[in-house]
PDB file of N, CA and C in Angstrom:
ATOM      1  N   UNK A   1     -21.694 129.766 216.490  1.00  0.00           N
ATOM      2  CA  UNK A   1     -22.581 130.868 216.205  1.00  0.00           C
ATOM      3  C   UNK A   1     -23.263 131.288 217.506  1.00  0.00           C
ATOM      4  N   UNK A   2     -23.528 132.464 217.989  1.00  0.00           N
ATOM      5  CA  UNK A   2     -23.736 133.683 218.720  1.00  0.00           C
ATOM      6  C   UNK A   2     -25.235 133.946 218.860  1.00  0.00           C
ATOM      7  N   UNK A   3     -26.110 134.044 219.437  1.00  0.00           N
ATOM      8  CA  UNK A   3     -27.806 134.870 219.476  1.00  0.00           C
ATOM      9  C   UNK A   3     -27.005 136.586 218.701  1.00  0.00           C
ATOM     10  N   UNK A   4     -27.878 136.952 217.844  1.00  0.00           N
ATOM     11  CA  UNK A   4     -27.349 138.391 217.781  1.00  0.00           C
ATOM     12  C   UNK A   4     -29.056 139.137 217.743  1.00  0.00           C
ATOM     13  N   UNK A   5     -28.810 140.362 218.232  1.00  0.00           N
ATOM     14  CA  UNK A   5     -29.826 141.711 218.382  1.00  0.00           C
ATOM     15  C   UNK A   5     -29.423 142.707 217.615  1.00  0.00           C
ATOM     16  N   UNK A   6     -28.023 142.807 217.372  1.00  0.00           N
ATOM     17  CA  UNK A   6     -27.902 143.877 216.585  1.00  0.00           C
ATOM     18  C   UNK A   6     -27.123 143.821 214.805  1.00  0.00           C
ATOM     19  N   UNK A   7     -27.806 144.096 214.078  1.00  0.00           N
ATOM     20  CA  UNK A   7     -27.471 143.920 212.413  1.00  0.00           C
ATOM     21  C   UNK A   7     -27.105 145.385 211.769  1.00  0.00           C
ATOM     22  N   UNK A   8     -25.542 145.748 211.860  1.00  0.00           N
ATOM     23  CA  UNK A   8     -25.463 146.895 211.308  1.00  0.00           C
ATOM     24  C   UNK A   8     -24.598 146.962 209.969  1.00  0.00           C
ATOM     25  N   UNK A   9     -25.076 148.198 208.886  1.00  0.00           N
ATOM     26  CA  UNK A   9     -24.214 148.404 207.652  1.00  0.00           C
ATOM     27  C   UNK A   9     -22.986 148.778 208.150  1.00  0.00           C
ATOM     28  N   UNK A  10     -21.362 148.396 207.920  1.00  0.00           N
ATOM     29  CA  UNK A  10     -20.415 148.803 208.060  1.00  0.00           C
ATOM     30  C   UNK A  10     -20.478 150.127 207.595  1.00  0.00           C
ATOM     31  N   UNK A  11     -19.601 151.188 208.536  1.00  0.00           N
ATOM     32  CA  UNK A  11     -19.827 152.725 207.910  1.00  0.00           C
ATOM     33  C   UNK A  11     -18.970 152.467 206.403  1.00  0.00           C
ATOM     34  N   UNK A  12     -19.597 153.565 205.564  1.00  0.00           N
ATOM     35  CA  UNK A  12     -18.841 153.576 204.283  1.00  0.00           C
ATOM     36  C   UNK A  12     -19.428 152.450 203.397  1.00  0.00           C
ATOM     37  N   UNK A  13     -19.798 150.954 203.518  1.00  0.00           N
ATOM     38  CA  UNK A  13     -19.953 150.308 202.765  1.00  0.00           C
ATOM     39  C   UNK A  13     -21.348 150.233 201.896  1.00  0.00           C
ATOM     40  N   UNK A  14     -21.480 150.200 201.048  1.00  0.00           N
ATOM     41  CA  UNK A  14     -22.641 149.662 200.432  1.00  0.00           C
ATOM     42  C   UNK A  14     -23.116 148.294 200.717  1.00  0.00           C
ATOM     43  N   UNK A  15     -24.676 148.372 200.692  1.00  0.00           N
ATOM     44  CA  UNK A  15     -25.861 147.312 201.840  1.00  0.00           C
ATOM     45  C   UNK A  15     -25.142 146.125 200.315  1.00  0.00           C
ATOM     46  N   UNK A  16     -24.671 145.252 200.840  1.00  0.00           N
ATOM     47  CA  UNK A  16     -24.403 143.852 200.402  1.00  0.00           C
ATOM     48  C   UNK A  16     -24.717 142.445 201.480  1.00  0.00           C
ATOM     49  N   UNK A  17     -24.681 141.157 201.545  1.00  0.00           N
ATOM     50  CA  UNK A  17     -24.812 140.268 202.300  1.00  0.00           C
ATOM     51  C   UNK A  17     -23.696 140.455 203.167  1.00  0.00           C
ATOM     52  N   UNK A  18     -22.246 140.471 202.887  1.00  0.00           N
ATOM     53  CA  UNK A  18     -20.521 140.530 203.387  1.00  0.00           C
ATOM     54  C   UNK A  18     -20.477 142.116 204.389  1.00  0.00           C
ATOM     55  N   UNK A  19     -21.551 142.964 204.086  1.00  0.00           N
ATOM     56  CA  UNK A  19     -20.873 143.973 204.787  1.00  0.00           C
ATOM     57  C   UNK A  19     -21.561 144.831 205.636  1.00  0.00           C
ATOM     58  N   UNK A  20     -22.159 143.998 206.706  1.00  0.00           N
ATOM     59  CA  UNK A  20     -22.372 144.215 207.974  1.00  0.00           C
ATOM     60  C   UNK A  20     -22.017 143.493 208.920  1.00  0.00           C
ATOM     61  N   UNK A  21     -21.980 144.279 210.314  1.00  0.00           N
ATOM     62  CA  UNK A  21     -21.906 143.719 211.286  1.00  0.00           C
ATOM     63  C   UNK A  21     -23.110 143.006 212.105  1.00  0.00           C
ATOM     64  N   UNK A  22     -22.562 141.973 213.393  1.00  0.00           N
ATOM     65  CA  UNK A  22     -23.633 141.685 213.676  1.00  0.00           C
ATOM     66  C   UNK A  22     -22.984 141.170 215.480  1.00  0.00           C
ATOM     67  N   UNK A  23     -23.840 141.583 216.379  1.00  0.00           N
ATOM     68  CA  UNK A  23     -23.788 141.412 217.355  1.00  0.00           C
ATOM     69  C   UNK A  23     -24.826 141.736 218.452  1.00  0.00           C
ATOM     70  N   UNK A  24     -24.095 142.113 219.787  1.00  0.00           N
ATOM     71  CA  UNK A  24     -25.636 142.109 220.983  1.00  0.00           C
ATOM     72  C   UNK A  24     -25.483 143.121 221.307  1.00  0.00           C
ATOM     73  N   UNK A  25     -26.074 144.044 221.301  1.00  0.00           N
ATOM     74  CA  UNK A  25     -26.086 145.340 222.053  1.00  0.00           C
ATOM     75  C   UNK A  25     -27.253 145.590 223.384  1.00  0.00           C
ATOM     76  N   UNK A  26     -26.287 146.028 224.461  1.00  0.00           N
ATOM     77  CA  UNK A  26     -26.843 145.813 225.508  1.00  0.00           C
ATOM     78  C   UNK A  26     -26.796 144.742 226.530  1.00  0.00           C
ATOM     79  N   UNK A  27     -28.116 144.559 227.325  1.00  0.00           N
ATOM     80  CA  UNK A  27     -27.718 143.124 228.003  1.00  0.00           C
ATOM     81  C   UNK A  27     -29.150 142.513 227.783  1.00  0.00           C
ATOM     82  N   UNK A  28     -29.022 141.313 227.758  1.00  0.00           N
ATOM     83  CA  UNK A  28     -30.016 140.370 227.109  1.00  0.00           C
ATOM     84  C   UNK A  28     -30.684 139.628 228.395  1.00  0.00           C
ATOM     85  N   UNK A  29     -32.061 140.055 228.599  1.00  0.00           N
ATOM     86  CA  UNK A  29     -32.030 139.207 229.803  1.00  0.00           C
ATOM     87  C   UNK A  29     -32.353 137.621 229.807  1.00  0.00           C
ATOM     88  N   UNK A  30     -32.185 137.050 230.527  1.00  0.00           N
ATOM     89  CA  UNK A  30     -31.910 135.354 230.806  1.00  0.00           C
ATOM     90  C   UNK A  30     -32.926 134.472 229.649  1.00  0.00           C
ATOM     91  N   UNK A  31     -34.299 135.119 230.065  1.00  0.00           N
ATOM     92  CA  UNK A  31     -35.077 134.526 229.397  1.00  0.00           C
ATOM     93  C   UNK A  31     -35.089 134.244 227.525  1.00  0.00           C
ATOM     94  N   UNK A  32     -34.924 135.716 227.682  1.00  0.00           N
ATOM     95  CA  UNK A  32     -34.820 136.444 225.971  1.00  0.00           C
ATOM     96  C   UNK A  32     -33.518 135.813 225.351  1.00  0.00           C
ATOM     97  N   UNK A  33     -32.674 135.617 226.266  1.00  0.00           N
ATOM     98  CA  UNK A  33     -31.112 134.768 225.686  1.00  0.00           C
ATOM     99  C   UNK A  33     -31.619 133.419 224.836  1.00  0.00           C
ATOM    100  N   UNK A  34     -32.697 132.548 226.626  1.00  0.00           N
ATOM    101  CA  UNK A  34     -32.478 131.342 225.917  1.00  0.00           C
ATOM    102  C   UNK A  34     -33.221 131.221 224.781  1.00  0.00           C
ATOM    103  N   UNK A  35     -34.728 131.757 224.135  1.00  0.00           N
ATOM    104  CA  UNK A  35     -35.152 131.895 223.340  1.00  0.00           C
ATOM    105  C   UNK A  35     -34.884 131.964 222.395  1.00  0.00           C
ATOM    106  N   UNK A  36     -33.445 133.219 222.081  1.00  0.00           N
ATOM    107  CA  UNK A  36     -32.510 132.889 221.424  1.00  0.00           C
ATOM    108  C   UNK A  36     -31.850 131.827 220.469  1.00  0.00           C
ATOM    109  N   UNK A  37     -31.165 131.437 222.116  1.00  0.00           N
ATOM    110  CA  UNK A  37     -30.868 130.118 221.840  1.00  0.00           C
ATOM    111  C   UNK A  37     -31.406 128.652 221.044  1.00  0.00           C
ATOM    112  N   UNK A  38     -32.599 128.910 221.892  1.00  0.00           N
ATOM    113  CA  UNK A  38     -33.494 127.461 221.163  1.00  0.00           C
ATOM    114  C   UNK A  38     -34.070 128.131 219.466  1.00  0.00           C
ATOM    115  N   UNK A  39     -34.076 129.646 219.304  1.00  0.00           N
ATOM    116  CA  UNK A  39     -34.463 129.344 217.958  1.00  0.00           C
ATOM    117  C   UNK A  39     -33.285 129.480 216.918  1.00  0.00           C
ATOM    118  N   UNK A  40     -31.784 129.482 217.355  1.00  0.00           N
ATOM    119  CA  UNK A  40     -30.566 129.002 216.678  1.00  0.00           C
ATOM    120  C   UNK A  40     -30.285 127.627 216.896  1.00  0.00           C
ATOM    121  N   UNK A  41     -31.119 126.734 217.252  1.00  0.00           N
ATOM    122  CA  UNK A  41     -30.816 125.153 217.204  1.00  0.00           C
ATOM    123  C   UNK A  41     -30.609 124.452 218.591  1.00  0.00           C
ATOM    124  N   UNK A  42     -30.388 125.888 219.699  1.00  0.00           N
ATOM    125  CA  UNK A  42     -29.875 125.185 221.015  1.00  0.00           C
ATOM    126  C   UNK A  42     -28.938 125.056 221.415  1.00  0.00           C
ATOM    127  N   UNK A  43     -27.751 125.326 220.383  1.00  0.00           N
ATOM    128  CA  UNK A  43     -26.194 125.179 220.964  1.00  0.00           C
ATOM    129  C   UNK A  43     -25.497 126.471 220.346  1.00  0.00           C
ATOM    130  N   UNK A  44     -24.900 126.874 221.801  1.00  0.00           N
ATOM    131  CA  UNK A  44     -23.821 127.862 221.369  1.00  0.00           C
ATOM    132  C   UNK A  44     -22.346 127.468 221.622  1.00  0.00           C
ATOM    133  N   UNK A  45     -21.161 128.340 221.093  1.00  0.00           N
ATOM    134  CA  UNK A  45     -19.710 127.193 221.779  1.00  0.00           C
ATOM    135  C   UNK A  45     -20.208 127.833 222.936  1.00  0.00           C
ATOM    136  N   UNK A  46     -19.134 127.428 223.978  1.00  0.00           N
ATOM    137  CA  UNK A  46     -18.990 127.791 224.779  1.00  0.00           C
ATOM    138  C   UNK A  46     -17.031 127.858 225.635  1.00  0.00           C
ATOM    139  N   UNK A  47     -16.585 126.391 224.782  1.00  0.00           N
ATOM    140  CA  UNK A  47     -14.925 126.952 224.948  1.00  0.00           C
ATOM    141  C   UNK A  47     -14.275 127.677 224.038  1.00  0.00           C
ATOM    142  N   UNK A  48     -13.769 128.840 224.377  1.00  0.00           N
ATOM    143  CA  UNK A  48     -12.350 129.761 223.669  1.00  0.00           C
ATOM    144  C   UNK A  48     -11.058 129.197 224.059  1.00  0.00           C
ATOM    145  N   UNK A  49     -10.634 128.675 222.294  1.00  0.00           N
ATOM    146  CA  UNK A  49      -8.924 127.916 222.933  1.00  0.00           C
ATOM    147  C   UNK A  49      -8.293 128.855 222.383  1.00  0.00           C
ATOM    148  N   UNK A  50      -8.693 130.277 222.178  1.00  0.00           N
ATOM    149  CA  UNK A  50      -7.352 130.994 221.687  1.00  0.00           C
ATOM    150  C   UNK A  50      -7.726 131.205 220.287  1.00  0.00           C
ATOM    151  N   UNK A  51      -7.266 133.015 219.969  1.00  0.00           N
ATOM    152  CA  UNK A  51      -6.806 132.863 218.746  1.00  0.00           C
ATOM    153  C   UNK A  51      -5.635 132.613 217.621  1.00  0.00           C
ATOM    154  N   UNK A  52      -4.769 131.982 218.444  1.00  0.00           N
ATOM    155  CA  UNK A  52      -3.519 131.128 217.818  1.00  0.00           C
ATOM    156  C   UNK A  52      -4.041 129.704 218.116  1.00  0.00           C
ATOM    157  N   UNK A  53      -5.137 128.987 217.910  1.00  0.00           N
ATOM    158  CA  UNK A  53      -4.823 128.134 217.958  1.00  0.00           C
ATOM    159  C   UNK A  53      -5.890 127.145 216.643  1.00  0.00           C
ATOM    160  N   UNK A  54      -5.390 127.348 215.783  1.00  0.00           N
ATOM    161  CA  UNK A  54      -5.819 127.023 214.353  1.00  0.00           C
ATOM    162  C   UNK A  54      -5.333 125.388 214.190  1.00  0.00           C
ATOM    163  N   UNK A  55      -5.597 125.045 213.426  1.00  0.00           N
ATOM    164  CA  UNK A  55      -4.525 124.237 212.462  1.00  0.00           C
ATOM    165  C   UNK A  55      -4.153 124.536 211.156  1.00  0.00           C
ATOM    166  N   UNK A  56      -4.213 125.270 210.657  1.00  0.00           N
ATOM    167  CA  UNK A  56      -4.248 125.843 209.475  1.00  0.00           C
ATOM    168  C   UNK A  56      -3.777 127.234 209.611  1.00  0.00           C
ATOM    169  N   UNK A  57      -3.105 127.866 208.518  1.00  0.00           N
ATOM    170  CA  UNK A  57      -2.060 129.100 208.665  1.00  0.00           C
ATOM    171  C   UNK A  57      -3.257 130.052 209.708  1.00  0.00           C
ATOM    172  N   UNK A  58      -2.652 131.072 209.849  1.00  0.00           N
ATOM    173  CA  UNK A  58      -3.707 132.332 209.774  1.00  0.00           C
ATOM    174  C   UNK A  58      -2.997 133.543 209.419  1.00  0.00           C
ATOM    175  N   UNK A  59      -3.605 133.903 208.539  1.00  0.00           N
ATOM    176  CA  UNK A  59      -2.898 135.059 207.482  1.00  0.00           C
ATOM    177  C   UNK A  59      -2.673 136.539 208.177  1.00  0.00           C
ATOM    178  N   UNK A  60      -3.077 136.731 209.394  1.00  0.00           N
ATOM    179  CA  UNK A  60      -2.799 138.274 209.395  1.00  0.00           C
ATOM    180  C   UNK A  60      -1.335 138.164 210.644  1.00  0.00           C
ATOM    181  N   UNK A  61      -2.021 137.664 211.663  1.00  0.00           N
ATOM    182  CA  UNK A  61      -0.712 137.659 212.662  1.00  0.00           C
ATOM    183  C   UNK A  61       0.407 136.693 212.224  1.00  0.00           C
ATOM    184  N   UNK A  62       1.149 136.441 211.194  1.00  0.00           N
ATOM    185  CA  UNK A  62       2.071 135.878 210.588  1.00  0.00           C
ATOM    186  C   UNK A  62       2.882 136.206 210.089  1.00  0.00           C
ATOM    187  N   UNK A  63       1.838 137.759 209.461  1.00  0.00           N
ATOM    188  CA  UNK A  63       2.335 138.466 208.642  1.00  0.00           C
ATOM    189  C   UNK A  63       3.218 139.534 208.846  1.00  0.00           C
ATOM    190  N   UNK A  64       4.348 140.118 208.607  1.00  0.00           N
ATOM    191  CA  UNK A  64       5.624 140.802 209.115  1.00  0.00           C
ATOM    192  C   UNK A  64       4.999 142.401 209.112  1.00  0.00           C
ATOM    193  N   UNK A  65       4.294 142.589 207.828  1.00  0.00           N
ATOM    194  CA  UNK A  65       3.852 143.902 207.461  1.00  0.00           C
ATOM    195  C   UNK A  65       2.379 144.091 208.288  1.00  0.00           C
ATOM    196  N   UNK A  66       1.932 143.498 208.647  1.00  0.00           N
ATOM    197  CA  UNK A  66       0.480 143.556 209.128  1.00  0.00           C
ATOM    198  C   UNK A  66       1.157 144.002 210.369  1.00  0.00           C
ATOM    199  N   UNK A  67       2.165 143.335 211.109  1.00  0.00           N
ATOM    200  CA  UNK A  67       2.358 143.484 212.560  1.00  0.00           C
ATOM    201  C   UNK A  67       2.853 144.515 213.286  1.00  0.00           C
ATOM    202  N   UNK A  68       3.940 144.824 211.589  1.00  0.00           N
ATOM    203  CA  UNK A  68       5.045 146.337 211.710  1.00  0.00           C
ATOM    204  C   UNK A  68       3.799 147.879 211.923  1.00  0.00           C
ATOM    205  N   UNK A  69       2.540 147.568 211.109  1.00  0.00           N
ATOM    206  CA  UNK A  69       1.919 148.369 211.013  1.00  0.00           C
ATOM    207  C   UNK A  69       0.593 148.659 212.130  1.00  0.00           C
ATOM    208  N   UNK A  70       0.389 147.566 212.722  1.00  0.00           N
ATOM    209  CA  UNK A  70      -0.258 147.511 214.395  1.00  0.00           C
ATOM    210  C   UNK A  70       0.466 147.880 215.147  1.00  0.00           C
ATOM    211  N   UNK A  71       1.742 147.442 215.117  1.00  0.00           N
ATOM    212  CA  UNK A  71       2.598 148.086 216.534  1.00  0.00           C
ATOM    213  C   UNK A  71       2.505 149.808 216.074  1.00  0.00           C
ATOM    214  N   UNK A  72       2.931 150.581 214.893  1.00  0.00           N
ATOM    215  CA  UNK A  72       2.680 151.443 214.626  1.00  0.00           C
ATOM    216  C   UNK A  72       1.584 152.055 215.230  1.00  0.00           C
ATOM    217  N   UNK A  73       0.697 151.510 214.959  1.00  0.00           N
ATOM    218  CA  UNK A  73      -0.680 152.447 215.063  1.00  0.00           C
ATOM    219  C   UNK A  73      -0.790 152.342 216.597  1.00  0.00           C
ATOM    220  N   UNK A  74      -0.565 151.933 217.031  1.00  0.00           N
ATOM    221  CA  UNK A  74      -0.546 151.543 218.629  1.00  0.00           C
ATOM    222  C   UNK A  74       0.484 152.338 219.096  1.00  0.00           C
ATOM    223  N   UNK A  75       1.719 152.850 218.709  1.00  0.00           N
ATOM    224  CA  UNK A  75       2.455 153.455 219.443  1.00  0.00           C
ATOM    225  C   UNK A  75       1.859 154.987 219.048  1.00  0.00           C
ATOM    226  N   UNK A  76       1.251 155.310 217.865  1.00  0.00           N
ATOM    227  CA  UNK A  76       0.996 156.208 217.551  1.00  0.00           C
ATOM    228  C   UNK A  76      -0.906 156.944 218.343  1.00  0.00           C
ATOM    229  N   UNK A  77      -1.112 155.701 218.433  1.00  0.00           N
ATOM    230  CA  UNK A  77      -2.357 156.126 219.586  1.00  0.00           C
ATOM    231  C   UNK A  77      -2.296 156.600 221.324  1.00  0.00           C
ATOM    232  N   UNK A  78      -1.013 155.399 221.457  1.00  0.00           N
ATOM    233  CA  UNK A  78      -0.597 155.944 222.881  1.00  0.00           C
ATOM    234  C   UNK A  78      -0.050 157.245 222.826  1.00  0.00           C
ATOM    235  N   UNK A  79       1.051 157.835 221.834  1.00  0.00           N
ATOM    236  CA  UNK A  79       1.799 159.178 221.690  1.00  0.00           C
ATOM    237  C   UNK A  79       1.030 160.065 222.189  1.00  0.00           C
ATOM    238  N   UNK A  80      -0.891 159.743 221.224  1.00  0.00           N
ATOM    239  CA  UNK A  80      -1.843 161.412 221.572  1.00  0.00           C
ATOM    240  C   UNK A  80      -2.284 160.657 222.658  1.00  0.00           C
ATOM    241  N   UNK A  81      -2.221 159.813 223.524  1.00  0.00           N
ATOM    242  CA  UNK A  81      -2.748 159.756 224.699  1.00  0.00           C
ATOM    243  C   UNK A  81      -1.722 160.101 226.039  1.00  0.00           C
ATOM    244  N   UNK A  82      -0.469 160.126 225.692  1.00  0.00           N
ATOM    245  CA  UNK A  82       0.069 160.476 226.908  1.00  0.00           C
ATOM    246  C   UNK A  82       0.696 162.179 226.669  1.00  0.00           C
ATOM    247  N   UNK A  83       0.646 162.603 228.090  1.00  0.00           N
ATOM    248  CA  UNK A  83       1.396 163.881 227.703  1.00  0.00           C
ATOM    249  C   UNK A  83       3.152 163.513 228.140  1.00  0.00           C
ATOM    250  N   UNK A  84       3.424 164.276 227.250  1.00  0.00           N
ATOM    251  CA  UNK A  84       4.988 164.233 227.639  1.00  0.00           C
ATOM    252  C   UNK A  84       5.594 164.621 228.435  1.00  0.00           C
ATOM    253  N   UNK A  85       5.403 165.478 229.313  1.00  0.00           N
ATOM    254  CA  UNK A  85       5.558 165.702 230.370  1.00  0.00           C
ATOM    255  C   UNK A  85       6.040 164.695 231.661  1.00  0.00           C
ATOM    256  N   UNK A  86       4.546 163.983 231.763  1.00  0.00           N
ATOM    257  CA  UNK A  86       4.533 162.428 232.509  1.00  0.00           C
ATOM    258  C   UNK A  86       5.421 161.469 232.249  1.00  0.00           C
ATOM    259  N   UNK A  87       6.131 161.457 231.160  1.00  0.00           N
ATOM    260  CA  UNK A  87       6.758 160.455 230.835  1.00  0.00           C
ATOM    261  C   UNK A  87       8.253 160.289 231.557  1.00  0.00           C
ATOM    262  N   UNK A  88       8.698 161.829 232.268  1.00  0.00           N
ATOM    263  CA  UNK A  88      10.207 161.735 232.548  1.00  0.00           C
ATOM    264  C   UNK A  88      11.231 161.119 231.987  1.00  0.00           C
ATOM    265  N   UNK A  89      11.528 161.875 231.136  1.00  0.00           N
ATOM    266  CA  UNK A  89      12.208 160.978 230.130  1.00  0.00           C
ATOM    267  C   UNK A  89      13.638 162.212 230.549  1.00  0.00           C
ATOM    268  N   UNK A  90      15.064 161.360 230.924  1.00  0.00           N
ATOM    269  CA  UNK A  90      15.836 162.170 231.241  1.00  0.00           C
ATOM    270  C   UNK A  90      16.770 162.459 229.574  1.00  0.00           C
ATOM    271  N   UNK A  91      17.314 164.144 229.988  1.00  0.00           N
ATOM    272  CA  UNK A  91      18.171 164.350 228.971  1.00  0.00           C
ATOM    273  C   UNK A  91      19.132 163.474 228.663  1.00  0.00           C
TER     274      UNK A  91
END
């Protein structure tokens, strides 16, 4: 668990416990961090081993249809970001 500053309603959702976000907006200075800190118990993680590295399934990147449909949206975001032109693409 994280210090957080910022508590927002997901757009669209109705105010429930499950459906907001929560994070830091901005920059936190040193002091105000550790304060933070000591009034969440004092410990934050501090190693990232990855998000493949579970022991236990993990349901979205596994999944064939989840992945078919990210690469999608991703090729379909780059499309309106590049012009075609740039691309030289020969006849």
């Amino acid at each position: 668990m994280y210090p957080i500053n910022r508590h927002t309603l997901i757009p669209g959702e109705k105010p429930s416990y499950h459906n907001y976000m929560t994070g830091v907006e901005g920059i936190v200075p040193e002091a105000e961090y550790q304060a933070m800190i000591k009034k969440m118990g004092g410990r934050v993680p501090i190693d990232f081993h990855g998000y493949n590295n579970y022991n236990d399934f993990w349901p979205f990147w596994s999944s064939e249809p989840y992945t078919y449909v990210t690469n999608m949206l991703a090729l379909a975001k780059f499309s309106n970001t590049v012009d075609e032109s740039d691309l030289h693409l020969s006849p």
